[in-house]
Protein backbone atom coordinates (compact mmCIF):
# COMPACT_ATOMS: atom_id res chain seq x y z
CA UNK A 1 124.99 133.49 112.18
CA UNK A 2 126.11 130.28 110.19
CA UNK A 3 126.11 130.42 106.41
CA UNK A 4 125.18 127.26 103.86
CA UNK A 5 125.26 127.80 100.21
CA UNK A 6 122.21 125.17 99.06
CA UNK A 7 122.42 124.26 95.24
CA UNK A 8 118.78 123.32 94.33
CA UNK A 9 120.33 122.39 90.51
CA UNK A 10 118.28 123.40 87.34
CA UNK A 11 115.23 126.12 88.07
CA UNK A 12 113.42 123.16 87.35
CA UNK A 13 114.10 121.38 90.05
CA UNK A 14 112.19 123.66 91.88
CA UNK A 15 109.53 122.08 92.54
CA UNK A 16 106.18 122.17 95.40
CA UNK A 17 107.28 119.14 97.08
CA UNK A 18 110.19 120.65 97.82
CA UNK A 19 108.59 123.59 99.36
CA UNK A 20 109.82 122.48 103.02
CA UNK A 21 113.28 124.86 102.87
CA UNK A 22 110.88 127.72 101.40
CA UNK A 23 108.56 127.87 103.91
CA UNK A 24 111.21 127.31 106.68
CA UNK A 25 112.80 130.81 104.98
CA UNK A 26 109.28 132.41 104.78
CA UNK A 27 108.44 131.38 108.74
CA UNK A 28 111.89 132.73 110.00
CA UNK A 29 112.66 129.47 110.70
CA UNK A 30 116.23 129.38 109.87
CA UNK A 31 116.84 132.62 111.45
CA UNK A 32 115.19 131.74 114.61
CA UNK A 33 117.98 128.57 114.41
CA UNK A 34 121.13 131.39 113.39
CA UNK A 35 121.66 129.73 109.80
CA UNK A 36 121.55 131.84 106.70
CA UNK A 37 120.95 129.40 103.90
CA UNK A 38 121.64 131.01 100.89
CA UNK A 39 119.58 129.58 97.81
CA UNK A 40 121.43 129.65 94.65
CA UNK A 41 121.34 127.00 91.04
CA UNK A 42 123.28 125.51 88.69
CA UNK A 43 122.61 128.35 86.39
CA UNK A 44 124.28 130.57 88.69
CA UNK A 45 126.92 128.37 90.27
CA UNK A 46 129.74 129.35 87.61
CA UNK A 47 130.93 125.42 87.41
CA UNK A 48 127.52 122.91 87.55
CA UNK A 49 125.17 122.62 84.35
CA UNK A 50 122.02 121.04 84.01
CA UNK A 51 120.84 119.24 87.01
CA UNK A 52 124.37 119.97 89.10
CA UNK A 53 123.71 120.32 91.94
CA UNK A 54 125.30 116.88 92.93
CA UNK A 55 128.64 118.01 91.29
CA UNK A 56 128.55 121.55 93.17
CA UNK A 57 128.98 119.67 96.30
CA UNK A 58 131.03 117.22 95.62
CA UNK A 59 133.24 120.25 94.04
CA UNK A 60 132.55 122.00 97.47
CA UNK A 61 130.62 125.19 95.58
CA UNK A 62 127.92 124.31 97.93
CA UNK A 63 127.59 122.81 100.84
CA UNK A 64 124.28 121.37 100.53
CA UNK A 65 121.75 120.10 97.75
CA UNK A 66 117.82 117.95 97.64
CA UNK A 67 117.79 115.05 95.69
CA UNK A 68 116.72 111.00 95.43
CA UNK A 69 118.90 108.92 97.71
CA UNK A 70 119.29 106.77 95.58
CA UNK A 71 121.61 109.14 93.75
CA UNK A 72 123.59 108.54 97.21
CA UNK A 73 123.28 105.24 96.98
CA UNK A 74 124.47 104.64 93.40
CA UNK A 75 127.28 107.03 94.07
CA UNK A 76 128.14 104.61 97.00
CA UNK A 77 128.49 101.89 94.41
CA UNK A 78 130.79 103.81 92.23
CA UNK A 79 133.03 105.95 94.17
CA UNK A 80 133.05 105.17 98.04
CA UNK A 81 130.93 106.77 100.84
CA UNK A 82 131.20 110.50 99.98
CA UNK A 83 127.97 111.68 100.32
CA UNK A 84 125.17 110.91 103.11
CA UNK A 85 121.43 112.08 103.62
CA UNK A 86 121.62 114.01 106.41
CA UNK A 87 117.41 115.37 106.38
CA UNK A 88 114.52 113.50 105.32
CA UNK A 89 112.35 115.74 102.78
CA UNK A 90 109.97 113.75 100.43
CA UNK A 91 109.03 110.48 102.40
CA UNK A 92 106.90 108.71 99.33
CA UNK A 93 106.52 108.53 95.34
CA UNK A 94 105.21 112.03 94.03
CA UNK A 95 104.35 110.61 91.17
CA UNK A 96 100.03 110.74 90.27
CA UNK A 97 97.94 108.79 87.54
CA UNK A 98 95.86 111.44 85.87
CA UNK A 99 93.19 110.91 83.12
CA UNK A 100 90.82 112.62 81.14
CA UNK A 101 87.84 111.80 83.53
CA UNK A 102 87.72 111.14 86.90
CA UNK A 103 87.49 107.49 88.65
CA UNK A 104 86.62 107.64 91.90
CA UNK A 105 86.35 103.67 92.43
CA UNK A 106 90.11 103.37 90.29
CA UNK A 107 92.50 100.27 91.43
CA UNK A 108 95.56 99.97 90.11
CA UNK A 109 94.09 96.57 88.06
CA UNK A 110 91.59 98.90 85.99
CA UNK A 111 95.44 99.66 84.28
CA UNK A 112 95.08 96.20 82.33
CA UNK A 113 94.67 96.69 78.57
CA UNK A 114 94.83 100.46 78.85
CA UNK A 115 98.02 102.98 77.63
CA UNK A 116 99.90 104.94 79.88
CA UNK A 117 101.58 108.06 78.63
CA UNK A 118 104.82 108.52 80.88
CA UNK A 119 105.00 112.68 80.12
CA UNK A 120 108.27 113.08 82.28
CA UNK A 121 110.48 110.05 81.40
CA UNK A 122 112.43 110.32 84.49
CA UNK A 123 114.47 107.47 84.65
CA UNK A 124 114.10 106.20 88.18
CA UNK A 125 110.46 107.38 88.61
CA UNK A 126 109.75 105.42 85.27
CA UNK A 127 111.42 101.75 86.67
CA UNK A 128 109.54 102.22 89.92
CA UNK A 129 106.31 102.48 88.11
CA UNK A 130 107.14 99.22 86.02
CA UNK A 131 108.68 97.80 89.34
CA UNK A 132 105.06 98.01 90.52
CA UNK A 133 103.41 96.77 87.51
CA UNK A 134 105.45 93.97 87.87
CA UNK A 135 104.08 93.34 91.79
CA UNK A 136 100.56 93.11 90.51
CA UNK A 137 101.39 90.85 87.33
CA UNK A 138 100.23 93.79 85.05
CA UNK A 139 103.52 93.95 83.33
CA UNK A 140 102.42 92.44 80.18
CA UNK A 141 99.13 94.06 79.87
CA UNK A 142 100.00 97.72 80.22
CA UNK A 143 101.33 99.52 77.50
CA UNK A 144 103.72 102.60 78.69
CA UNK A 145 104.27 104.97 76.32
CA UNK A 146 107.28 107.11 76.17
CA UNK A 147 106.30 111.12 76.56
CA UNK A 148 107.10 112.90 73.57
CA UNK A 149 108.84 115.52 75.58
CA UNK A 150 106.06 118.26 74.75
CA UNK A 151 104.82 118.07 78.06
CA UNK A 152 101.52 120.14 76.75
CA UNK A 153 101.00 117.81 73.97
CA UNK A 154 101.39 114.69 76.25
CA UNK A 155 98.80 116.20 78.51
CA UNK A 156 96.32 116.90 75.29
CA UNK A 157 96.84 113.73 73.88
CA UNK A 158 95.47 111.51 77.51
CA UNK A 159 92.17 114.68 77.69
CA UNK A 160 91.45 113.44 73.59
CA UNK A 161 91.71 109.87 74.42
CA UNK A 162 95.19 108.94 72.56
CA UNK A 163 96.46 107.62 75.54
CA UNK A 164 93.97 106.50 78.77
CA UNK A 165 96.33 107.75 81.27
CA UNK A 166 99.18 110.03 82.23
CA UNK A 167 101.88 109.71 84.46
CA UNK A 168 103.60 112.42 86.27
CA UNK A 169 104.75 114.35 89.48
CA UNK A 170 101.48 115.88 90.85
CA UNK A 171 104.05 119.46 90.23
CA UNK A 172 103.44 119.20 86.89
CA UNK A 173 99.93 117.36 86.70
CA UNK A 174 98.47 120.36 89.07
CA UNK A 175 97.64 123.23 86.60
CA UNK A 176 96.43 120.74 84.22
CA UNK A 177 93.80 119.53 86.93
CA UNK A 178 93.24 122.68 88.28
CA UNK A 179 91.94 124.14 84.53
CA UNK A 180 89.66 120.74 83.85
CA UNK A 181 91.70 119.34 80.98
CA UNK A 182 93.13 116.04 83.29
CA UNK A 183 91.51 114.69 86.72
CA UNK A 184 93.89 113.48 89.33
CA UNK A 185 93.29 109.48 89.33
CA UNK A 186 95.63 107.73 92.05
CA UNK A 187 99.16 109.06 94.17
CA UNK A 188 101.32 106.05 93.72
CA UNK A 189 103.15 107.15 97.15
CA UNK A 190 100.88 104.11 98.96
CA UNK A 191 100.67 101.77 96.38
CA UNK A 192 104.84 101.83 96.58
CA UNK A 193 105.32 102.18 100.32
CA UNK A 194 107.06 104.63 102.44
CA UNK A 195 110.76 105.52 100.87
CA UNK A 196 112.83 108.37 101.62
CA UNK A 197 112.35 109.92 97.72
CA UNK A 198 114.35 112.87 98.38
CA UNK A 199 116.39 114.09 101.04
CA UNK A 200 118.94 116.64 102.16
CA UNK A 201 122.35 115.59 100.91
CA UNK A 202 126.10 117.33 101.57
CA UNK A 203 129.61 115.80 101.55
CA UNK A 204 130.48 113.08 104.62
CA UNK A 205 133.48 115.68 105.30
CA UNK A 206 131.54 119.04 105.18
CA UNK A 207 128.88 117.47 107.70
CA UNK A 208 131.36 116.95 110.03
CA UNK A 209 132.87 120.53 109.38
CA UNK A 210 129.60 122.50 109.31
CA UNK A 211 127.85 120.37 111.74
CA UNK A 212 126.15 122.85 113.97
CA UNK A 213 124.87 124.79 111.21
CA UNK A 214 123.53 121.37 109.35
CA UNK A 215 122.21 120.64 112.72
CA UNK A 216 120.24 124.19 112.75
CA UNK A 217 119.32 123.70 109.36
CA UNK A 218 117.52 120.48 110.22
CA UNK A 219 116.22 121.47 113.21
CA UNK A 220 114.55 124.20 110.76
CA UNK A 221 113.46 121.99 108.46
CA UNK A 222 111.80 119.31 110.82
CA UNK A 223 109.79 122.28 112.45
CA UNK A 224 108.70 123.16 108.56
CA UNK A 225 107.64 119.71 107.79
CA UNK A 226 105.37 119.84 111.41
CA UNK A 227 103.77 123.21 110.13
CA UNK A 228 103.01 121.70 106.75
CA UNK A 229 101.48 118.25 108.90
CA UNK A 230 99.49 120.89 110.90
CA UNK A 231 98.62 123.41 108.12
CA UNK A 232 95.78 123.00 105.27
CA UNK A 233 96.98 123.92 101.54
CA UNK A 234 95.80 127.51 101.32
CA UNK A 235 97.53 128.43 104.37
CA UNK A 236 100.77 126.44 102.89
CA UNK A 237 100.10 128.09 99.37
CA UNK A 238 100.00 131.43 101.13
CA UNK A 239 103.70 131.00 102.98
CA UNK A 240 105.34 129.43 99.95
CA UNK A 241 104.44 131.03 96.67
CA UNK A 242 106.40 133.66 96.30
CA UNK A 243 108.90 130.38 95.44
CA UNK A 244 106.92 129.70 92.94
CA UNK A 245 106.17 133.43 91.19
CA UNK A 246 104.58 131.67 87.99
CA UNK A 247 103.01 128.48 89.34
CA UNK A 248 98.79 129.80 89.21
CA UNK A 249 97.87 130.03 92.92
CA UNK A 250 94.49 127.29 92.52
CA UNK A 251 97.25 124.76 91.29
CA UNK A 252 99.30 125.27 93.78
CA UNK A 253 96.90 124.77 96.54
CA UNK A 254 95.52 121.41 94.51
CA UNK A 255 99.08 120.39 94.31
CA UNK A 256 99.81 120.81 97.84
CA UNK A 257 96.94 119.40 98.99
CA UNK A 258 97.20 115.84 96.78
CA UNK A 259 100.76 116.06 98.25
CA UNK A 260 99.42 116.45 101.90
CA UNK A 261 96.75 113.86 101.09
CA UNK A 262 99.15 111.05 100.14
CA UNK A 263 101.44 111.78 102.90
CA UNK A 264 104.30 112.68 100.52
CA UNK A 265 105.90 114.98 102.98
CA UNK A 266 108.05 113.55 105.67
CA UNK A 267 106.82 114.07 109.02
CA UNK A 268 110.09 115.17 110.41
CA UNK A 269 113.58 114.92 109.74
CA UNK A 270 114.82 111.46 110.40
CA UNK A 271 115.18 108.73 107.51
CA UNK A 272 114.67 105.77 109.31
CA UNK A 273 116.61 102.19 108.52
CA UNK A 274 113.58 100.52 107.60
CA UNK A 275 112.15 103.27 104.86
CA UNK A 276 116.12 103.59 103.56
CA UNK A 277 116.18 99.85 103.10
CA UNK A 278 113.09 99.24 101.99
CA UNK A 279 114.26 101.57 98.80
CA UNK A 280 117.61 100.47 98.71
CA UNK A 281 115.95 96.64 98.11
CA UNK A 282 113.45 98.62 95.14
CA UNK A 283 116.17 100.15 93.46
CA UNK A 284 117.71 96.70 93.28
CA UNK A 285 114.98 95.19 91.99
CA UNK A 286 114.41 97.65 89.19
CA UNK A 287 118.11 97.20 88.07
CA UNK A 288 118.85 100.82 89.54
CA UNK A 289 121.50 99.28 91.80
CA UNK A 290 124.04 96.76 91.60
CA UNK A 291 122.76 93.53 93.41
CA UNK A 292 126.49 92.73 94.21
CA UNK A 293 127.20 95.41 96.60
CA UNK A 294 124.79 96.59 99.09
CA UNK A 295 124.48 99.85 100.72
CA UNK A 296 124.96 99.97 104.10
CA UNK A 297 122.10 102.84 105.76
CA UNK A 298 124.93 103.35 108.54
CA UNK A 299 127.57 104.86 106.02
CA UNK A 300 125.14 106.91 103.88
CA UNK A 301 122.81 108.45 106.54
CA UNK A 302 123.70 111.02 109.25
CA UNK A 303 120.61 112.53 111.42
CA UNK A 304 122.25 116.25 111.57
CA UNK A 305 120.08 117.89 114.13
CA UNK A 306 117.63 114.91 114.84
CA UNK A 307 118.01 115.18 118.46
């Protein structure tokens, strides 16, 4: 049996679409491959703080973490090739329009003239949304508001009409839906193409040391992500949420679903050129990345296990 220490980072990181490792732990999966992945966060990993996991592997306190490649990529630009993808995960934006009543017949033009409340203010997830304004010449006539950081009061604020809309990862928008206080509006995964989001991400050096057990623990995940393709949401809900001990069971089967729905889940392991590429050319265009100094898919993706 092959052990990997996997930093997820803050608790809050944690979140349902990043359920694949779970449910590859609750199906056996990486047993049936000999890996013992051993789940552990920045909280407990004696030398990482707030959203660390990045710094526990490049300190080698684990050997693997799940995060945006375009953290890879940006690293890239700063310090050399150090890190690589090595497992797709999240294969589109998780990031969902909500508003106080539902719009079946929405396009993303009904946005001009109205306010969007941006509850999570993550920084990346924010540019891409005004990258895509910007696409459909609504960048002048949207206002988007900063969330207060009350992420409760955001949410109150868009059901009494302060704001027309909010904007958030369907992980947090879910319990909101699920009680009747929002209604889930548009997934902006197709409206901003296929991009690897997240993937699985470990030091170029420990691949290469550890690369049958990143190979098994690939191999595990790609069979996960084919159970989740083949699987409704209760039956996913059911496998994963012990994960998730205070995330109310009807939200998590709304979230999952939405998630399913918008194809947010990568179908199997491999991050393909075109996807990688495609995001790399985003991130440049929202300022994310230096335009100077591209980032070459060869040196920052390995497919561990996608044979």
């Amino acid at each position: 049996m092959q052990t990997l220490i996997f930093n997820q980072g803050d608790a809050s990181e944690s979140r349902i679409y990043y359920c694949a490792h779970y449910l590859a732990q609750s199906l056996g999966l990486f047993a049936a491959e000999q890996v013992d992945v051993i789940f552990t966060t920045s909280e407990s990993g004696g030398h990482t703080v707030q959203g660390g996991q990045v710094p526990a592997v490049l300190n080698r306190d684990a050997d693997l973490t799940l995060g945006g490649p375009m953290v890879v990529m940006k690293h890239f630009q700063q310090h050399g090739a150090e890190l690589q993808c090595f497992c797709a995960s999240v294969a589109a934006n998780p990031w969902f329009l909500a508003a106080a009543q539902a719009q079946p017949d929405f396009q993303l033009s009904d946005l001009r003239g109205k306010r969007v409340l941006d509850v999570g203010n993550v920084g990346t997830a924010t540019l891409t949304f005004r990258w895509l304004l910007a696409r459909h010449g609504l960048q002048d006539d949207v206002e988007l508001i900063a969330g207060s950081g009350d992420q409760a009061r955001d949410f109150a604020a868009v059901a009494h009409g302060a704001a027309d809309y909010a904007l958030h990862a369907m992980h947090m928008l879910a319990p909101a839906i699920a009680a009747g206080q929002l209604h889930s509006i548009s997934s902006l995964a197709s409206l901003c193409g296929h991009v690897p989001w997240s993937a699985y991400i470990a030091r170029a050096d420990v691949l290469q040391e550890k690369a049958a057990a990143f190979a098994a623990f690939s191999r595990a995940i790609a069979q996960a992500l084919a159970w989740i393709s083949n699987h409704d949401a209760t039956e996913l809900a059911q496998q994963v949420q012990a994960f998730y001990p205070d995330y109310p069971r009807d939200a998590l089967v709304r979230g999952l679903a939405a998630y399913q729905q918008a194809g947010v889940f990568a179908p199997d392991c491999v991050i393909p050129r075109t996807e990688f590429v495609h995001f790399s050319q985003l991130l440049t265009a929202i300022g994310w990345l230096d335009s100077s100094q591209p980032v070459p898919y060869a040196a920052l993706v390995t497919q561990a296990g996608a044979e």
